[in-house]
Protein backbone atom coordinates (compact mmCIF):
# COMPACT_ATOMS: atom_id res chain seq x y z
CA UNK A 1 7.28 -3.07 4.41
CA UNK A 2 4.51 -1.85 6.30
CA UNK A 3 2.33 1.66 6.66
CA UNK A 4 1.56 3.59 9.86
CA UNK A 5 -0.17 6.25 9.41
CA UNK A 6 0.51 7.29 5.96
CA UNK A 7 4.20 6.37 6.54
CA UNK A 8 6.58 3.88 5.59
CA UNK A 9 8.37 1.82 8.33
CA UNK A 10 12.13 1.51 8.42
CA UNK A 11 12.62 3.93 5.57
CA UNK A 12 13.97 7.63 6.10
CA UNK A 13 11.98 10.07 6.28
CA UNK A 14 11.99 13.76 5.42
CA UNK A 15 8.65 15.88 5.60
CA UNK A 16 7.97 18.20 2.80
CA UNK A 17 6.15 21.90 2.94
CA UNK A 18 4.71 20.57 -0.37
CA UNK A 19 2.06 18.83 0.48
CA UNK A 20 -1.50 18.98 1.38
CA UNK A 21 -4.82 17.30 2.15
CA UNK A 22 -6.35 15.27 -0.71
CA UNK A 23 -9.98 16.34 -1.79
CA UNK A 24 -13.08 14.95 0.31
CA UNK A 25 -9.90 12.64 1.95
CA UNK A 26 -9.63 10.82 -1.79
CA UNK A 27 -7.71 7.92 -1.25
CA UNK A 28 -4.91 7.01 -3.77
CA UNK A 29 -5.61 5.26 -6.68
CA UNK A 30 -2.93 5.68 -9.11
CA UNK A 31 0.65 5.26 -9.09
CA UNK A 32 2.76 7.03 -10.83
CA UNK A 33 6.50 6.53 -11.57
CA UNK A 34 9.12 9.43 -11.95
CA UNK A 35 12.51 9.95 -12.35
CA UNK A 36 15.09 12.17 -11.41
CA UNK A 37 18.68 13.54 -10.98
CA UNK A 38 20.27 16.42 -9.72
CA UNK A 39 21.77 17.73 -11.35
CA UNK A 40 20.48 16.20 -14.42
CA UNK A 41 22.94 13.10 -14.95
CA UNK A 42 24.38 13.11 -11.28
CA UNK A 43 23.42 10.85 -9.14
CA UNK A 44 24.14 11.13 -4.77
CA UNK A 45 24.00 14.14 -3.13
CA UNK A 46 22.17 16.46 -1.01
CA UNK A 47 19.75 18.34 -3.73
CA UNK A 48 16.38 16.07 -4.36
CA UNK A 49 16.01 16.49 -0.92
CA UNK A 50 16.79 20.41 -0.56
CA UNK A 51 14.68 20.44 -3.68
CA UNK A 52 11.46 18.69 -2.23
CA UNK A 53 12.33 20.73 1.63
CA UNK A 54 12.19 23.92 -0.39
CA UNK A 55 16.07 24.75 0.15
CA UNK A 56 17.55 24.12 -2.64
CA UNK A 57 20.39 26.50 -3.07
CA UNK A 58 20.35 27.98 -6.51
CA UNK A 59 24.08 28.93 -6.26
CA UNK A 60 25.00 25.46 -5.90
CA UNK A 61 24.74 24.62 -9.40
CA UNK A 62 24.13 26.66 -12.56
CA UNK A 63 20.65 24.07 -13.18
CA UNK A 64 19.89 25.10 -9.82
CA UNK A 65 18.72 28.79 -10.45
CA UNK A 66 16.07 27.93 -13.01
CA UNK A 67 14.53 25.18 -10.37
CA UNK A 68 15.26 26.55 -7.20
CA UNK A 69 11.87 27.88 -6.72
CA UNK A 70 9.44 25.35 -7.85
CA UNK A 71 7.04 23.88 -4.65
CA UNK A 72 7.45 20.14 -5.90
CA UNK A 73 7.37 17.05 -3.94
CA UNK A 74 6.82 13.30 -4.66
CA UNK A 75 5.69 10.64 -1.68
CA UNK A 76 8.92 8.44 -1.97
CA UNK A 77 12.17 8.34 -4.12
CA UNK A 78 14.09 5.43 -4.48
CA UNK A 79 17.95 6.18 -4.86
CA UNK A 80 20.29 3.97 -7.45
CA UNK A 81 21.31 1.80 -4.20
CA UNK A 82 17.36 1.03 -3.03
CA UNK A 83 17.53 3.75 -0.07
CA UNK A 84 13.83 4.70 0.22
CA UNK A 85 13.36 8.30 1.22
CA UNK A 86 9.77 9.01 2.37
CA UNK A 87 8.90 13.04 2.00
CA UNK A 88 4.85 13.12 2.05
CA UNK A 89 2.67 10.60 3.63
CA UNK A 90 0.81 8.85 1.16
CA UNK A 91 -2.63 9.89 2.48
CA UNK A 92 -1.52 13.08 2.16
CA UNK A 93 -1.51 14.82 -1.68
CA UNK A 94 2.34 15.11 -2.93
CA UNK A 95 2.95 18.06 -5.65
CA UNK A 96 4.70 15.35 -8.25
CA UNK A 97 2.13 15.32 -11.46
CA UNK A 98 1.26 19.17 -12.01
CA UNK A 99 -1.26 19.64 -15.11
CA UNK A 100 -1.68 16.11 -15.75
CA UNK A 101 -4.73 13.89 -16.61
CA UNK A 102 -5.37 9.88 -16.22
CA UNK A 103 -8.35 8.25 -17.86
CA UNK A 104 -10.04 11.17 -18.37
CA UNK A 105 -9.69 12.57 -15.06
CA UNK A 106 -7.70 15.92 -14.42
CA UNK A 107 -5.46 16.49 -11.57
CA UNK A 108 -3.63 13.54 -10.91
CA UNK A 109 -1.97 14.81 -7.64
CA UNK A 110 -5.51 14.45 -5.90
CA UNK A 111 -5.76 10.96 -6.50
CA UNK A 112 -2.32 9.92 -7.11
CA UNK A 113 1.01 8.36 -5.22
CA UNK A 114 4.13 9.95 -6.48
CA UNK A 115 7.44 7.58 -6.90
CA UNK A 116 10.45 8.67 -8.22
CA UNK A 117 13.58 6.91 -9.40
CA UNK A 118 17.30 8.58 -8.92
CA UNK A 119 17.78 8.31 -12.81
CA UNK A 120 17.65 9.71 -15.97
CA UNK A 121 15.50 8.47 -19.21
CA UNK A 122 18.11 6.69 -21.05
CA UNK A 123 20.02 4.90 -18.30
CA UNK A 124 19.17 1.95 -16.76
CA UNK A 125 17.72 1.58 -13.18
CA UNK A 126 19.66 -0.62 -10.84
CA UNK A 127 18.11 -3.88 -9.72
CA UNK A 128 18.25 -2.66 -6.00
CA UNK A 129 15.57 0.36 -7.42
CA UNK A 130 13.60 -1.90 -8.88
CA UNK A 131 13.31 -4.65 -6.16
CA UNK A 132 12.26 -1.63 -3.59
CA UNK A 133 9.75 -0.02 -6.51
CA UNK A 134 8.40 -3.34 -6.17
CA UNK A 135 8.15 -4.15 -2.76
CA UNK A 136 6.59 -0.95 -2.10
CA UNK A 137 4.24 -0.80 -4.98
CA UNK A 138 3.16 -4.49 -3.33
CA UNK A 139 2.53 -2.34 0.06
CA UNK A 140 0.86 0.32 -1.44
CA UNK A 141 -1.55 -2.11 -3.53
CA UNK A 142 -2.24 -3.78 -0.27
CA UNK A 143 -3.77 -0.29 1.48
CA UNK A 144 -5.42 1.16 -1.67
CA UNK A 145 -5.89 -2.05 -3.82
CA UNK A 146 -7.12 0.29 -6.85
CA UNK A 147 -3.68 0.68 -7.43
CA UNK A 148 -3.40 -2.58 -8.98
CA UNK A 149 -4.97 -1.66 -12.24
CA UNK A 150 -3.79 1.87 -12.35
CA UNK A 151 0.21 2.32 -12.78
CA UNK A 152 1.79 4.84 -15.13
CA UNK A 153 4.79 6.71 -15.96
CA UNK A 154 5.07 11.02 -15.49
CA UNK A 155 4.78 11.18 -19.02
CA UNK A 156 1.76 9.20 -20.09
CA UNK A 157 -0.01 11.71 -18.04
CA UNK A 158 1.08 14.52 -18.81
CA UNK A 159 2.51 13.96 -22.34
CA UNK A 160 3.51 17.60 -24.06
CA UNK A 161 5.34 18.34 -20.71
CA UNK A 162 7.22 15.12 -19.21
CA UNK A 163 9.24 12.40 -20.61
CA UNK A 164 9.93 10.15 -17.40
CA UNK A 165 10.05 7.94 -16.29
CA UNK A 166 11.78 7.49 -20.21
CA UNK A 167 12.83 4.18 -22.85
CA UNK A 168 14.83 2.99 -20.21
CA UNK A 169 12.54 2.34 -17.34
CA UNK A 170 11.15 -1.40 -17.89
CA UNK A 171 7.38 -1.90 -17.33
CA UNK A 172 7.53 -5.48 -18.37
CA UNK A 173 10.00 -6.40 -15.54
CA UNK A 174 8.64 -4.22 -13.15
CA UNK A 175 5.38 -5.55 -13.40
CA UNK A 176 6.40 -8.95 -13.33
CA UNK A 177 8.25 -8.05 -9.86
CA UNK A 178 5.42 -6.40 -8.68
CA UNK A 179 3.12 -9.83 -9.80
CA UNK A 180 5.63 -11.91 -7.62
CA UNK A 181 4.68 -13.46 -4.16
CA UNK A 182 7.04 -11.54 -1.69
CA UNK A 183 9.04 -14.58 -1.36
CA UNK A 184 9.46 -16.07 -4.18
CA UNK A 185 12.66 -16.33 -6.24
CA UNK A 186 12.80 -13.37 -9.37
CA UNK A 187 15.50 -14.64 -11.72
């Protein structure tokens, strides 16, 4: 994988409104890993993407009225078959964290890269979403390097509000992925 411009190479891409400039032109330091579904349980489908475009019908689904209007956005989400959909480039600030602190430090969007999983918190990821998660965590580390040291789920930072990316989202493995030499073998 590779970045141009704040931009992921051979991935699709689909600009959000929800997005703006970082603070003093912060660069990323944190990742943070999501999840989602749309509705909640489904997986497929048109509505993370109406959802981070601002469309999202809220007629569509009965969920859909109560979200419809929120101005959210992540960087990337990774769908159950490893399809990486870019909406925000990653110099860029993505609205993924809201009220949210890290360390100490408030305001995780300003500093933060958004990534979120097409799940749920009790089902497993695929292996697809966590080779990608991997490969472009790898990318990401090698433009901001901070990031390295600083990876976290929604809801260690931001603890009374979020839950993902939930019990069934494996640090252990992912990190070990993440620890791997691009080519070498992950049993």
């Amino acid at each position: 994988m590779q970045v141009n411009g704040g931009w992921l190479q051979g991935v699709r891409h689909q600009c959000s409104p929800h997005q703006d400039s970082r603070p003093d032109d912060e660069q990323p330091g944190l990742l943070v890993v999501h999840n989602i579904s749309l509705p909640p349980g489904e997986f497929g489908g048109p509505w993370i993407d109406a959802l981070f475009a601002g469309t999202l019908d809220p007629d569509a689904h009965p969920y859909f009225a109560d979200i419809a209007h929120l101005r959210v956005s992540a960087h990337c989400l990774i769908r159950r078959d490893g399809e990486i959909v870019q909406y925000v480039p990653f110099d860029k600030r993505a609205w993924h964290a809201g009220v949210s602190v890290y360390q100490g430090r408030e305001r995780c969007n300003d500093f933060s890269i958004g990534i979120e999983l097409e799940g749920t918190d009790s089902l497993p990821y695929t292996d697809a979403q966590y080779q990608q998660l991997a490969a472009l965590t790898r990318t990401l580390i090698e433009q901001y390097p901070n990031i390295a040291r600083h990876m976290t789920g929604h809801s260690d930072i931001a603890p009374t509000r979020k839950t993902d990316p939930g019990p069934a989202f494996d640090w252990q493995r992912f990190r070990a992925l993440v620890d791997c030499p691009i080519n070498k073998e992950v049993s």
